[in-house]
C-alpha atoms as a PDB file:
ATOM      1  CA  UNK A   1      38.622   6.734 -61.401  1.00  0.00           C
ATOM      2  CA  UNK A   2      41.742   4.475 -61.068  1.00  0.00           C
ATOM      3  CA  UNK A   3      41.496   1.205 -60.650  1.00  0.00           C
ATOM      4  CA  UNK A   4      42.422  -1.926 -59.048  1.00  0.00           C
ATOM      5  CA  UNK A   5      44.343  -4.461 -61.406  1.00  0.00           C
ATOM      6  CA  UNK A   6      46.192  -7.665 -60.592  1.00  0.00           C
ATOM      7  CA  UNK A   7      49.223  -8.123 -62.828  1.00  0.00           C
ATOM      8  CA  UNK A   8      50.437 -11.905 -63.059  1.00  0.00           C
ATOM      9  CA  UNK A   9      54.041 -13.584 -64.214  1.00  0.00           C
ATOM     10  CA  UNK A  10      55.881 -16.160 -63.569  1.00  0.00           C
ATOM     11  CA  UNK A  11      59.827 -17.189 -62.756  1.00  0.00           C
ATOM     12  CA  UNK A  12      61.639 -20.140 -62.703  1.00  0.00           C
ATOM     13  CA  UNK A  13      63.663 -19.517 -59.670  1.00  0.00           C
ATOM     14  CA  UNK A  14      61.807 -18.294 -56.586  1.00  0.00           C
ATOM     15  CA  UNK A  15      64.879 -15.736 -55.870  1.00  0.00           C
ATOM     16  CA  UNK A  16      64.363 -14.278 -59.207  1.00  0.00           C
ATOM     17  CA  UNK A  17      60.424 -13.661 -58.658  1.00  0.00           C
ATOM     18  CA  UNK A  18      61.312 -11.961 -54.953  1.00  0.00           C
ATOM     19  CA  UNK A  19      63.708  -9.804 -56.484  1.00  0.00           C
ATOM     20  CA  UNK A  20      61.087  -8.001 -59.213  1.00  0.00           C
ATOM     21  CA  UNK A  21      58.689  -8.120 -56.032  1.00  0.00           C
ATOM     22  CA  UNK A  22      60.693  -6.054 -53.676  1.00  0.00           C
ATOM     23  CA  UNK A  23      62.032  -3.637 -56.752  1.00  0.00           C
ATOM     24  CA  UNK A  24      58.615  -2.705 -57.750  1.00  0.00           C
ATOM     25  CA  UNK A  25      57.602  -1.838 -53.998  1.00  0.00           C
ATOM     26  CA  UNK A  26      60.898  -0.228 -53.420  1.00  0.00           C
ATOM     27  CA  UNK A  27      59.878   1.671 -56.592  1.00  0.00           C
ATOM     28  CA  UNK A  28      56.425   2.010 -55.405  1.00  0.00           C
ATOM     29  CA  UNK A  29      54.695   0.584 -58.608  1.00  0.00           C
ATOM     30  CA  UNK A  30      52.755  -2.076 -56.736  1.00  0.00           C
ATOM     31  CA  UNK A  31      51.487  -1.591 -53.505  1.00  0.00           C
ATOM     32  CA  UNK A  32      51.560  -5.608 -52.198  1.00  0.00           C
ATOM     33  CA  UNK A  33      53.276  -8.521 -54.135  1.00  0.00           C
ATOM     34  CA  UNK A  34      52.659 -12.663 -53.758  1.00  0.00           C
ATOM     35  CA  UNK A  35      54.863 -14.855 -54.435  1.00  0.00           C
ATOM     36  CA  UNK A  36      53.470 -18.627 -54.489  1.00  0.00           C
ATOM     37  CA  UNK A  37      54.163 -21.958 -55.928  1.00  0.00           C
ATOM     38  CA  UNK A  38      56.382 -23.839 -56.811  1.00  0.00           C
ATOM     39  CA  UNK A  39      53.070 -24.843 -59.761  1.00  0.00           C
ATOM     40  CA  UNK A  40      53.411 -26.885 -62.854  1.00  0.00           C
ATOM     41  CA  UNK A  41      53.477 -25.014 -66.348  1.00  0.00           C
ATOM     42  CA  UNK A  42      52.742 -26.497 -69.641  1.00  0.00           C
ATOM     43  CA  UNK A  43      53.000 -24.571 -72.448  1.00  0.00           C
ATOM     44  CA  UNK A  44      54.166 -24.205 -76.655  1.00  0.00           C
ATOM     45  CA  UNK A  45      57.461 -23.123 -77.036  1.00  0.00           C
ATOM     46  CA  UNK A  46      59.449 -24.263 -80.060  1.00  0.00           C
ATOM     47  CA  UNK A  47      56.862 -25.892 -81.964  1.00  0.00           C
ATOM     48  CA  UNK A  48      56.622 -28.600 -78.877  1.00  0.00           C
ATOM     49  CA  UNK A  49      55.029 -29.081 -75.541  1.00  0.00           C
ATOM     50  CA  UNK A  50      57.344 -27.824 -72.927  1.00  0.00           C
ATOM     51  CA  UNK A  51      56.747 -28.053 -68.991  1.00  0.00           C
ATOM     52  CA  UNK A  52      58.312 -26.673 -65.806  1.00  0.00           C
ATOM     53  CA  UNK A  53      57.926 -25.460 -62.605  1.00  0.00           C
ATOM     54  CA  UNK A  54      57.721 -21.863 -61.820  1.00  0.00           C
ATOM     55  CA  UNK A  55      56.852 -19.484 -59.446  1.00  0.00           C
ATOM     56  CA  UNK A  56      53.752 -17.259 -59.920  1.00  0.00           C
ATOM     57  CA  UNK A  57      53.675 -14.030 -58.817  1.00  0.00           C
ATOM     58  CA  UNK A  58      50.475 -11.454 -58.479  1.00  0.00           C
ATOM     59  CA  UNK A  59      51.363  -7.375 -58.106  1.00  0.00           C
ATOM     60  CA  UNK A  60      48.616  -5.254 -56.792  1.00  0.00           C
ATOM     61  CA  UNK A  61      48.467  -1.772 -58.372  1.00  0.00           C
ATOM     62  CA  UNK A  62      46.774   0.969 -60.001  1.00  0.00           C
ATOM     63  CA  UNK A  63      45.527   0.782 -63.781  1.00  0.00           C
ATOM     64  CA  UNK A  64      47.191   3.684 -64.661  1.00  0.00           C
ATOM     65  CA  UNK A  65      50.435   2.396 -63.683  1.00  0.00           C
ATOM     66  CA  UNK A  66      50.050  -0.632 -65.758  1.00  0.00           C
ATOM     67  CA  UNK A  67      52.744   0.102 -68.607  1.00  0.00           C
ATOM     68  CA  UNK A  68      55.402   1.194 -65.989  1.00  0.00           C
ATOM     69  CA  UNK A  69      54.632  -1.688 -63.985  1.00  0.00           C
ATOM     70  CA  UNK A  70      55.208  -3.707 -67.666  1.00  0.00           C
ATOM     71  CA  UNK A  71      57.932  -1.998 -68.877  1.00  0.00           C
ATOM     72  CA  UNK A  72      59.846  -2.424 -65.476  1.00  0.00           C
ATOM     73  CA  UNK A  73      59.385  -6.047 -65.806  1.00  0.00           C
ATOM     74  CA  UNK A  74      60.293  -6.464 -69.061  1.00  0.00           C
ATOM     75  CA  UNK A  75      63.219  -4.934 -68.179  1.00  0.00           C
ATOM     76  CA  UNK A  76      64.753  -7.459 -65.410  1.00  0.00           C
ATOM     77  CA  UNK A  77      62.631 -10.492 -66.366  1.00  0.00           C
ATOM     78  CA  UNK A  78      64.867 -13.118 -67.244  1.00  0.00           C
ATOM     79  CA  UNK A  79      62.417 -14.730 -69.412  1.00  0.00           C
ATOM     80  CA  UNK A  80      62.951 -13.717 -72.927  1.00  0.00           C
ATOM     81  CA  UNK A  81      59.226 -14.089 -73.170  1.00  0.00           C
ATOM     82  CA  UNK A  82      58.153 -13.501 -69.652  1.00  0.00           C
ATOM     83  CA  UNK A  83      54.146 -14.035 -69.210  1.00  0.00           C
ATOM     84  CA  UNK A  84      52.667 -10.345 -68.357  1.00  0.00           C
ATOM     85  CA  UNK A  85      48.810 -10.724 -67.462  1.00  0.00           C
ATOM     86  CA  UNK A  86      46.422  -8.159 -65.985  1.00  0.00           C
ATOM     87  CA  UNK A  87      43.424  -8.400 -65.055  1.00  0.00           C
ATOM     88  CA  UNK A  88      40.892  -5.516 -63.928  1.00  0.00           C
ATOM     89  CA  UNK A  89      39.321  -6.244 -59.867  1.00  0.00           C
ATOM     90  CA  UNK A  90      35.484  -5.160 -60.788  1.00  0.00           C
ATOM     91  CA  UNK A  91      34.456  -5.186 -56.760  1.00  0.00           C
ATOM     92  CA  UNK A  92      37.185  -4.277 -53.763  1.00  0.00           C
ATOM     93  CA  UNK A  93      36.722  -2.921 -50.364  1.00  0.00           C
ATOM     94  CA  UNK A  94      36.650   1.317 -50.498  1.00  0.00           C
ATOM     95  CA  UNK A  95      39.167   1.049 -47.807  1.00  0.00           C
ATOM     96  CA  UNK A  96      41.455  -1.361 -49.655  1.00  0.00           C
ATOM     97  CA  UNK A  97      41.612   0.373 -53.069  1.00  0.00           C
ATOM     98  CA  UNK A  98      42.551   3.815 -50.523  1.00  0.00           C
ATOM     99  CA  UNK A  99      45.542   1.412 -49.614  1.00  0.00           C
ATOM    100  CA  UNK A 100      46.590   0.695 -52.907  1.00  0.00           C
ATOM    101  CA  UNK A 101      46.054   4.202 -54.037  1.00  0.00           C
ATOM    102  CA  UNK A 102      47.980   5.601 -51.011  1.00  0.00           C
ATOM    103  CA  UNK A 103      51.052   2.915 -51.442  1.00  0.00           C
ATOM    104  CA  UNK A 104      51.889   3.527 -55.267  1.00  0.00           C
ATOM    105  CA  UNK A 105      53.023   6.462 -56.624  1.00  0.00           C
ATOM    106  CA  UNK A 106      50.641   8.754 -58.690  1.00  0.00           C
END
């Protein structure tokens, strides 16, 4: 059974974070997108402390779609690191993971 994940990165222009929303759902690799912020990001990065503030943004899709969904970010990022997390939903709605199944392509 396929299931829900939550993949996570982050932009530094909210434009740029809109723009890999609506091409993954025009591509149907996520089935809903959220783009929030503007948060606070410390980090390493060249052997100092760096900080900034980004945009975070959370694509809902299909564990089996996970390395398209990574690849296809990778691609248009503009990071040359850009921050790729998923994590596996253990407990959604039956009617909700139907959605998500029904949005993405299979």
């Amino acid at each position: 059974m396929d299931s829900l994940i939550i993949i996570s990165t982050t932009f530094e222009q909210k434009e740029d974070g809109a723009r890999v929303a609506r091409l993954l759902l025009d591509e149907r690799l996520v089935a809903c997108a959220q783009l929030s912020g503007p948060i606070s990001s410390y980090y390493h990065w060249d052997d100092s402390i760096a900080d900034s503030i980004e945009f975070s943004l959370s694509l809902k899709t299909t564990d089996s779609l996970y390395t398209k969904v990574e690849t296809r970010i990778k691609d248009i990022h503009p990071y040359e690191l850009p921050e790729i997390i998923s994590q596996t939903v253990t407990h959604v709605s039956r009617e909700y993971m139907e959605w998500v199944k029904s949005e993405v392509v299979r």
